[in-house]
Protein backbone atom coordinates (compact mmCIF):
# COMPACT_ATOMS: atom_id res chain seq x y z
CA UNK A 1 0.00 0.00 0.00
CA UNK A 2 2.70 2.60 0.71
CA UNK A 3 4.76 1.55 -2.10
CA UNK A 4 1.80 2.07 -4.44
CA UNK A 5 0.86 5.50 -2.68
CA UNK A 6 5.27 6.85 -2.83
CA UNK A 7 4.43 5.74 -6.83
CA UNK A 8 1.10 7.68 -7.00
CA UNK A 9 3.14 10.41 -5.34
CA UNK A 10 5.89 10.80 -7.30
CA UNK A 11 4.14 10.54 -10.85
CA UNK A 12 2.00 13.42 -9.38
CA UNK A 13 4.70 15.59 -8.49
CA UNK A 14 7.22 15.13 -11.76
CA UNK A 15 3.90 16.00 -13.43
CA UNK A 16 2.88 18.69 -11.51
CA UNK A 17 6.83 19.90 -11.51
CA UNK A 18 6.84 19.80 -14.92
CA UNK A 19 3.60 21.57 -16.05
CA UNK A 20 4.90 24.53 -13.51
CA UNK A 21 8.12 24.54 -15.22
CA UNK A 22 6.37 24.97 -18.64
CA UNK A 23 3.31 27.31 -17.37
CA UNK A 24 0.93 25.36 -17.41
CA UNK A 25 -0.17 25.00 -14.20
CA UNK A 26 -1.10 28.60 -12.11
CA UNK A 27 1.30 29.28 -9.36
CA UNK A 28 -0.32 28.29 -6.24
CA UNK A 29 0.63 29.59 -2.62
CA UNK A 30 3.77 28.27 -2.14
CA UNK A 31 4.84 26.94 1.94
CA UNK A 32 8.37 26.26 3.09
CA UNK A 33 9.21 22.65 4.06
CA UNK A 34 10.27 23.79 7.38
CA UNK A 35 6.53 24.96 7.98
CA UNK A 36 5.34 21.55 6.56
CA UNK A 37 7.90 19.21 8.82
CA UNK A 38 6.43 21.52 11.86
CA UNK A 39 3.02 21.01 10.64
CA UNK A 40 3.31 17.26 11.17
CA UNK A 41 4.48 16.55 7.51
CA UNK A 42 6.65 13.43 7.22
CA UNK A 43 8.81 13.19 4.00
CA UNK A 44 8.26 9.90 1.94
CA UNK A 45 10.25 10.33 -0.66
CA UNK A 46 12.56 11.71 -2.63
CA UNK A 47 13.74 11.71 -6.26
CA UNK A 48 16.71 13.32 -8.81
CA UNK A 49 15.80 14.67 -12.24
CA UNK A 50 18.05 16.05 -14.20
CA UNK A 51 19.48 18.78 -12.06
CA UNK A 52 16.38 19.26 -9.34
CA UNK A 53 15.68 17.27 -6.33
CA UNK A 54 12.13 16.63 -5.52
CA UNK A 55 10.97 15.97 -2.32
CA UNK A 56 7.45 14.14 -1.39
CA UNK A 57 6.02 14.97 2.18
CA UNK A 58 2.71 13.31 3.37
CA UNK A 59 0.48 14.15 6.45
CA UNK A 60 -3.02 11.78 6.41
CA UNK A 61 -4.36 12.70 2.99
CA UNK A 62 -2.85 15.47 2.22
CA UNK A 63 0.42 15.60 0.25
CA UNK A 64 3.32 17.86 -0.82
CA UNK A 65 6.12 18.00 -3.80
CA UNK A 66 9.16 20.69 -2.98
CA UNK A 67 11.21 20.83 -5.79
CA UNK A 68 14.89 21.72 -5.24
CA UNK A 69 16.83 23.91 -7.67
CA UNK A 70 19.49 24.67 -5.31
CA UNK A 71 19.83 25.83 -1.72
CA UNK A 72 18.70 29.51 -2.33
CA UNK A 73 15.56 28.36 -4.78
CA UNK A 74 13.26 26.33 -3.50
CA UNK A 75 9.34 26.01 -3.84
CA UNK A 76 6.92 23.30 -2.60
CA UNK A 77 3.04 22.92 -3.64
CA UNK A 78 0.29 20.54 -2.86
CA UNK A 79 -0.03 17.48 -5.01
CA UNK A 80 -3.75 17.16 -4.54
């Protein structure tokens, strides 16, 4: 079950990432991962493309994707 929800999670957030990347998705409020690891957020997992690390943080039924361009640039949105 949690390896099928980490899949579910990470094809959501490469997708999401992507259609962001190309405008295709409106920028949403964006929240630091420091906020969401206070808020109870546990981080699932994580994955490399190309040059950005993406990071997947769950908390019941609600889920995150931060996507990691380097230290100083940094952005995470809800996956659903």
């Amino acid at each position: 079950m949690l390896r099928t929800l980490v899949a579910s999670l990470f094809c959501l957030g490469a997708t999401q990432a992507v259609a962001q990347e190309n405008g295709a998705i409106s920028s949403r409020d964006s929240v630091s991962m420091a906020k969401l690891i206070k808020d109870g957020y546990e981080i699932k997992s994580s994955s490399w493309t190309g040059s950005k690390l993406f990071v997947f943080l769950q908390k019941d039924n609600s889920a995150y994707a931060c996507e990691f361009a380097n230290v100083t640039n940094t952005r995470c949105g809800s996956i659903n």
